[in-house]
C-alpha atoms as a PDB file:
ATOM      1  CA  UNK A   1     115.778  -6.735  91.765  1.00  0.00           C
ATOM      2  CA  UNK A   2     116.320  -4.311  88.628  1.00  0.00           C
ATOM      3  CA  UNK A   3     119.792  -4.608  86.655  1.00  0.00           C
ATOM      4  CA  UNK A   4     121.186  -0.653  86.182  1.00  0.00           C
ATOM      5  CA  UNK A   5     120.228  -0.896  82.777  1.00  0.00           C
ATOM      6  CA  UNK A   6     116.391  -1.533  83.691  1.00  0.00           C
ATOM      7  CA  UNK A   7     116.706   1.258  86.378  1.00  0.00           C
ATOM      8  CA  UNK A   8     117.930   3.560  83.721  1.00  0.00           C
ATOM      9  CA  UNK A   9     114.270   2.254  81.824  1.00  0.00           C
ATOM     10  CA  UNK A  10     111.469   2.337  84.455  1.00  0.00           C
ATOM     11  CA  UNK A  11     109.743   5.675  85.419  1.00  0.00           C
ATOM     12  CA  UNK A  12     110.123   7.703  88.969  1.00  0.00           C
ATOM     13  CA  UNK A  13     107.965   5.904  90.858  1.00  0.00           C
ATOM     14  CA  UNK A  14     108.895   3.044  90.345  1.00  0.00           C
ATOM     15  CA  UNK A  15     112.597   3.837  90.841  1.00  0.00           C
ATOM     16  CA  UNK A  16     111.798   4.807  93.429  1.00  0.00           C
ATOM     17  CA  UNK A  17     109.818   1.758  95.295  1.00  0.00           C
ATOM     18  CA  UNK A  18     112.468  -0.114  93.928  1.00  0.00           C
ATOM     19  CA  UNK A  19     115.030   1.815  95.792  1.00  0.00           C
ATOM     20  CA  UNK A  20     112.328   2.188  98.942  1.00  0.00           C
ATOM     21  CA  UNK A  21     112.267  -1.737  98.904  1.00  0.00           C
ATOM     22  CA  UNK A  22     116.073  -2.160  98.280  1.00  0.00           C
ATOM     23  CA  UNK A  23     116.769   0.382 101.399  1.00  0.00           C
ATOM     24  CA  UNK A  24     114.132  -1.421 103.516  1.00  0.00           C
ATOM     25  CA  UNK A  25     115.153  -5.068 102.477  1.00  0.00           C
ATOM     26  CA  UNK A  26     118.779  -4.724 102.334  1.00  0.00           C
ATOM     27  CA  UNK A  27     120.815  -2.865 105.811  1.00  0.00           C
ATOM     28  CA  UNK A  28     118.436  -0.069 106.542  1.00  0.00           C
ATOM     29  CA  UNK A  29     116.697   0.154 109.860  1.00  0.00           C
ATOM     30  CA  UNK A  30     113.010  -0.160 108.515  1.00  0.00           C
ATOM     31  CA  UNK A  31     111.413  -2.846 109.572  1.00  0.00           C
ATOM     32  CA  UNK A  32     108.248  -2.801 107.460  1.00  0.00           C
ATOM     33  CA  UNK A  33     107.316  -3.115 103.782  1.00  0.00           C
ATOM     34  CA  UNK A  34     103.662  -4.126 102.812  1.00  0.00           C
ATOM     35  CA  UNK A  35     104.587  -6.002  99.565  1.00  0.00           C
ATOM     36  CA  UNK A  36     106.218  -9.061  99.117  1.00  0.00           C
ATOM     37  CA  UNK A  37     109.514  -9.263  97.287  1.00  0.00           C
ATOM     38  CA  UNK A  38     108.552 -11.504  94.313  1.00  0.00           C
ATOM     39  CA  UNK A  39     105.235  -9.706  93.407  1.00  0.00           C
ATOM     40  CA  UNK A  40     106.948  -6.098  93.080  1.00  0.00           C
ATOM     41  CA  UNK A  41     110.011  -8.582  90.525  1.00  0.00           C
ATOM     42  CA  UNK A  42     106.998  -9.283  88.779  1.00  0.00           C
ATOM     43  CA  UNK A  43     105.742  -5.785  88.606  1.00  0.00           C
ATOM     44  CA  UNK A  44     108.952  -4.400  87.990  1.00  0.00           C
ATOM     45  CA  UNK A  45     109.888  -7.024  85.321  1.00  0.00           C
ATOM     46  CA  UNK A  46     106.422  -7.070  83.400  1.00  0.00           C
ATOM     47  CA  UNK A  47     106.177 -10.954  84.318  1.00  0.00           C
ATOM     48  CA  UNK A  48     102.847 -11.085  86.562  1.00  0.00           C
ATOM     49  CA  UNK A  49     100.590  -8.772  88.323  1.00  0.00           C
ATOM     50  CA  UNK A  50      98.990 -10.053  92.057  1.00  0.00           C
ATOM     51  CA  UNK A  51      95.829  -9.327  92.404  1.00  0.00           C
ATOM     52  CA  UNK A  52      96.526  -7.785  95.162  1.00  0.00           C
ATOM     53  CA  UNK A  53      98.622  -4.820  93.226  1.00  0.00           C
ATOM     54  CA  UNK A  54      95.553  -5.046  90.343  1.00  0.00           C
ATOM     55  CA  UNK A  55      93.323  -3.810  93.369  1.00  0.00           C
ATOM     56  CA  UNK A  56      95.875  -1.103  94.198  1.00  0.00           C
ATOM     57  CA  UNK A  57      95.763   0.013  90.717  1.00  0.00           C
ATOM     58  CA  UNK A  58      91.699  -0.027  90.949  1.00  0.00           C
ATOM     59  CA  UNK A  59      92.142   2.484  94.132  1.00  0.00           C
ATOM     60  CA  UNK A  60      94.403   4.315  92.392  1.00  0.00           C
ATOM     61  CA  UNK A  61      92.017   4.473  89.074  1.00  0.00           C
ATOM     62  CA  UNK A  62      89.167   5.473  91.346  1.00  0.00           C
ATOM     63  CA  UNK A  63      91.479   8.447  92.883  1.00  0.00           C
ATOM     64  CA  UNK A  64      91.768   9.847  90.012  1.00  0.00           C
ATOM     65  CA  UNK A  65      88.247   9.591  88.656  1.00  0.00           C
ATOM     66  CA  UNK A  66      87.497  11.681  91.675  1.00  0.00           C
ATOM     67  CA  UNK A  67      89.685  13.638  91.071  1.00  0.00           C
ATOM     68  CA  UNK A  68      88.190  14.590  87.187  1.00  0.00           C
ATOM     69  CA  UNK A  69      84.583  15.230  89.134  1.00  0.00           C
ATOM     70  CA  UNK A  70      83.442  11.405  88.801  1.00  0.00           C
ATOM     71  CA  UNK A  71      80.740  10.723  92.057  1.00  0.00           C
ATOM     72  CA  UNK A  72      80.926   7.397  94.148  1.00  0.00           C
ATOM     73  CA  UNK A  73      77.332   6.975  93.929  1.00  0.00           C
ATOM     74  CA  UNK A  74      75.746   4.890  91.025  1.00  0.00           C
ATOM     75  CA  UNK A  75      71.870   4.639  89.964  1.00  0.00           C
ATOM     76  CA  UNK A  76      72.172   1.195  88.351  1.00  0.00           C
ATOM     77  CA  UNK A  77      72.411  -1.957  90.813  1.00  0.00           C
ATOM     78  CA  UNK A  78      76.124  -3.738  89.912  1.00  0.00           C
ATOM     79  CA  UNK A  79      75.523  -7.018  88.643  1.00  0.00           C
ATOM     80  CA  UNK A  80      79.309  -8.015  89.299  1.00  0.00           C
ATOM     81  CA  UNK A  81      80.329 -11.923  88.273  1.00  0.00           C
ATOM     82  CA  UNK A  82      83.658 -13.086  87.790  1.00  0.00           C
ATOM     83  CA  UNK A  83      84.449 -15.527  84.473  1.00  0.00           C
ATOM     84  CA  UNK A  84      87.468 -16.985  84.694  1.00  0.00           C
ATOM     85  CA  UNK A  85      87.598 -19.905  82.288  1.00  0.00           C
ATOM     86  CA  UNK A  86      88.565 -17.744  79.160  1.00  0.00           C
ATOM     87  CA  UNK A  87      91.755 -16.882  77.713  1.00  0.00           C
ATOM     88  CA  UNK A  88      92.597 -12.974  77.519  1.00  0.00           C
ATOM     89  CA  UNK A  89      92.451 -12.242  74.218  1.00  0.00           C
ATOM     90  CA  UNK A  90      95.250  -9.324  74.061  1.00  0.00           C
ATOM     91  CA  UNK A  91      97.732 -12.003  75.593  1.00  0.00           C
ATOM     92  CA  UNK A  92     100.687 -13.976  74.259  1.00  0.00           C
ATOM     93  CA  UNK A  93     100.900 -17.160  74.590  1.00  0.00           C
ATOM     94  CA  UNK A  94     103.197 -18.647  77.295  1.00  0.00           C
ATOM     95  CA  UNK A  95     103.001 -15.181  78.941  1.00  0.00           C
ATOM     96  CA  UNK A  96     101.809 -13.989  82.304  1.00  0.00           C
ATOM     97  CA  UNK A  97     100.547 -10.936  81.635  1.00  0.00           C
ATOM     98  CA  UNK A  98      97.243 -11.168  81.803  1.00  0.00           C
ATOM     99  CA  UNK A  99      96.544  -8.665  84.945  1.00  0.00           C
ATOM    100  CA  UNK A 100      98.279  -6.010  83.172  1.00  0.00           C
ATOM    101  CA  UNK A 101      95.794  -6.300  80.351  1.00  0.00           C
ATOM    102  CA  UNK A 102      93.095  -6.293  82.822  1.00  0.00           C
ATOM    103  CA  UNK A 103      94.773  -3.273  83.822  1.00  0.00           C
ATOM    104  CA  UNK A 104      94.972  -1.335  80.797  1.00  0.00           C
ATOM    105  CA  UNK A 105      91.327  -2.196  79.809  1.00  0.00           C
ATOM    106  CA  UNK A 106      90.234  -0.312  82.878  1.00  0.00           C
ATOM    107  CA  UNK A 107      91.822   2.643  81.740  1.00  0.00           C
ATOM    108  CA  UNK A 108      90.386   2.048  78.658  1.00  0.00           C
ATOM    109  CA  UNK A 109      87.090   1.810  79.932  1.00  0.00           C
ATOM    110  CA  UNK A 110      87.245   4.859  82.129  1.00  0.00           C
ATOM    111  CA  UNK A 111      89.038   6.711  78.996  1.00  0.00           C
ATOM    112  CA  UNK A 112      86.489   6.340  76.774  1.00  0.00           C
ATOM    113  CA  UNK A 113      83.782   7.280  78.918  1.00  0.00           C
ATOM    114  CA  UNK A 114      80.768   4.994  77.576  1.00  0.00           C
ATOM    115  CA  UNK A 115      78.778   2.894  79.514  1.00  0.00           C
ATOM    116  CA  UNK A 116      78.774  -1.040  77.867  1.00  0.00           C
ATOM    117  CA  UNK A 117      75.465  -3.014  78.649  1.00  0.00           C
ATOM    118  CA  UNK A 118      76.989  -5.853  77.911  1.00  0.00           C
ATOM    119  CA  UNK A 119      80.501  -6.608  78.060  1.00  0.00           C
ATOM    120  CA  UNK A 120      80.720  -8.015  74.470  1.00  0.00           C
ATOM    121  CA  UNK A 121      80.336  -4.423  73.374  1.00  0.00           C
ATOM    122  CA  UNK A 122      83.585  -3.590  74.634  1.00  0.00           C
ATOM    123  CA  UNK A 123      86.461  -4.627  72.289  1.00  0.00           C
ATOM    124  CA  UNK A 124      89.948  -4.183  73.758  1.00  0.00           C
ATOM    125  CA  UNK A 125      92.366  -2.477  71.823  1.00  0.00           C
ATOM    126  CA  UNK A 126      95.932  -3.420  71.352  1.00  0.00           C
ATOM    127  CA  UNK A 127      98.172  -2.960  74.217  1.00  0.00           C
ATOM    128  CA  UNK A 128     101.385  -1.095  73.531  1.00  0.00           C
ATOM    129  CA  UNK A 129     104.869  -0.965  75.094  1.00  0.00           C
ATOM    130  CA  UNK A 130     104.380   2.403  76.971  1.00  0.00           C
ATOM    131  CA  UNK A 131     101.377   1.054  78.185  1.00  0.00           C
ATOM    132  CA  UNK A 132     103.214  -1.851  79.721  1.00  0.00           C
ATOM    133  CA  UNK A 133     105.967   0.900  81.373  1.00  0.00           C
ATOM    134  CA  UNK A 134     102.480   2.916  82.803  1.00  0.00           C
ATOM    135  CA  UNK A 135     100.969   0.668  84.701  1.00  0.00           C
ATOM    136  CA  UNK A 136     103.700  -0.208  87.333  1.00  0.00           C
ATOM    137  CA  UNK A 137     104.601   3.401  87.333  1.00  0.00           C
ATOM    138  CA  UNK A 138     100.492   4.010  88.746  1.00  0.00           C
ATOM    139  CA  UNK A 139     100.751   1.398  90.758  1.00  0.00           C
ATOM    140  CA  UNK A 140     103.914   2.256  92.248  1.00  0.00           C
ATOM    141  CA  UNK A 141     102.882   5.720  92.611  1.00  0.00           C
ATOM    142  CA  UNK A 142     100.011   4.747  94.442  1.00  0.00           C
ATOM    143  CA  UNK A 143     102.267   2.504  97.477  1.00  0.00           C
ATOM    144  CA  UNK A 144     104.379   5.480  97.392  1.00  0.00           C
ATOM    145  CA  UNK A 145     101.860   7.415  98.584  1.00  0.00           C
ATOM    146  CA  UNK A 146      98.705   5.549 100.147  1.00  0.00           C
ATOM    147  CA  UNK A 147     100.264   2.001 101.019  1.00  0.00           C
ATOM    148  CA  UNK A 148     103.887   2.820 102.819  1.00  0.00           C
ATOM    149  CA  UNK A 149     103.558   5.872 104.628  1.00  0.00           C
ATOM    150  CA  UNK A 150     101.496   5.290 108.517  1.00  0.00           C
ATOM    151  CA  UNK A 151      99.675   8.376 107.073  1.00  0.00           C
ATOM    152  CA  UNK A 152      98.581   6.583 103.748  1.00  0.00           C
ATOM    153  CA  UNK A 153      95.000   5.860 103.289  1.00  0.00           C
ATOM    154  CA  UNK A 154      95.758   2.274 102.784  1.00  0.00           C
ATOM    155  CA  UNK A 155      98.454   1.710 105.398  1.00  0.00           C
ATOM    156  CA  UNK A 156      98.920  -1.470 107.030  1.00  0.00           C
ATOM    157  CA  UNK A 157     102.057  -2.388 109.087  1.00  0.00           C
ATOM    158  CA  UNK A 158     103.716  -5.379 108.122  1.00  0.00           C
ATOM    159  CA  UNK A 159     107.427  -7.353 107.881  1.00  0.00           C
ATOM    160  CA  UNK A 160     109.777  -7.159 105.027  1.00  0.00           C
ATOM    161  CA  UNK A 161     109.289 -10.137 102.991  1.00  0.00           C
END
């Protein structure tokens, strides 16, 4: 999935999901792996993110707010809609990596700690290359622990892909 030299490039967690996956995909006895095969190349090669790892990374945000003291219970009534028909205005042209800006604005958000009444108030700041590197590390992190193991929170037994 990785050459040696990207490997040598990507942080522990996700060296080792990659090598989970590998193991699991490749001779081993497992028989189970919850994600498929060409959303984890994405991950792992900053093409795409699924939506469906975006919502691991929103767990995994919200873990970690707890964590720092934040409460699960809110005041206001969420007003959630979803736009869709706009371009993300941190990304490149020709470039699929819209879901990891979505990702790093949520750190952002959470970061800076204000509350936005409207989401016009919230500019997004440039996205750098560590920032890229971070986010599948979280989200790998996060199968590591709450998605693979029967004992994860988010655990669901499924076939290698």
């Amino acid at each position: 999935m990785l050459s040696e030299e990207d490997l040598n490039a990507v942080g522990p967690s996700s060296l080792a999901l990659h090598n989970h996956y590998m193991e699991c995909h490749f001779g081993s006895d497992a028989d189970t792996f919850p994600v498929q095969f060409s959303d984890l190349y994405d991950l792992f090669n900053l093409d795409a993110l699924d939506i469906s790892l975006l919502q691991c990374f929103s767990f995994a945000l919200g873990q970690y707010m707890l964590t720092k003291g934040a409460t699960t219970k809110s005041k206001a009534t969420p007003k959630l809609t979803h736009k869709t028909d706009f371009k993300c205005p941190q990304q490149l042209s020709g470039s699929n990596l819209c879901g990891f800006h979505v990702a790093f604005n949520m750190m952002t958000l959470i970061g800076d700690g204000k509350t936005y009444k409207i989401s016009t108030d919230f500019t997004a700041p440039p996205i750098s290359k560590d920032s890229y590197v971070m986010i599948p590390e979280m989200i790998s992190n996060f199968i590591l622990r709450n998605v693979i193991p029967p004992e994860g929170r988010y655990y669901v037994h499924t076939t290698v892909h």
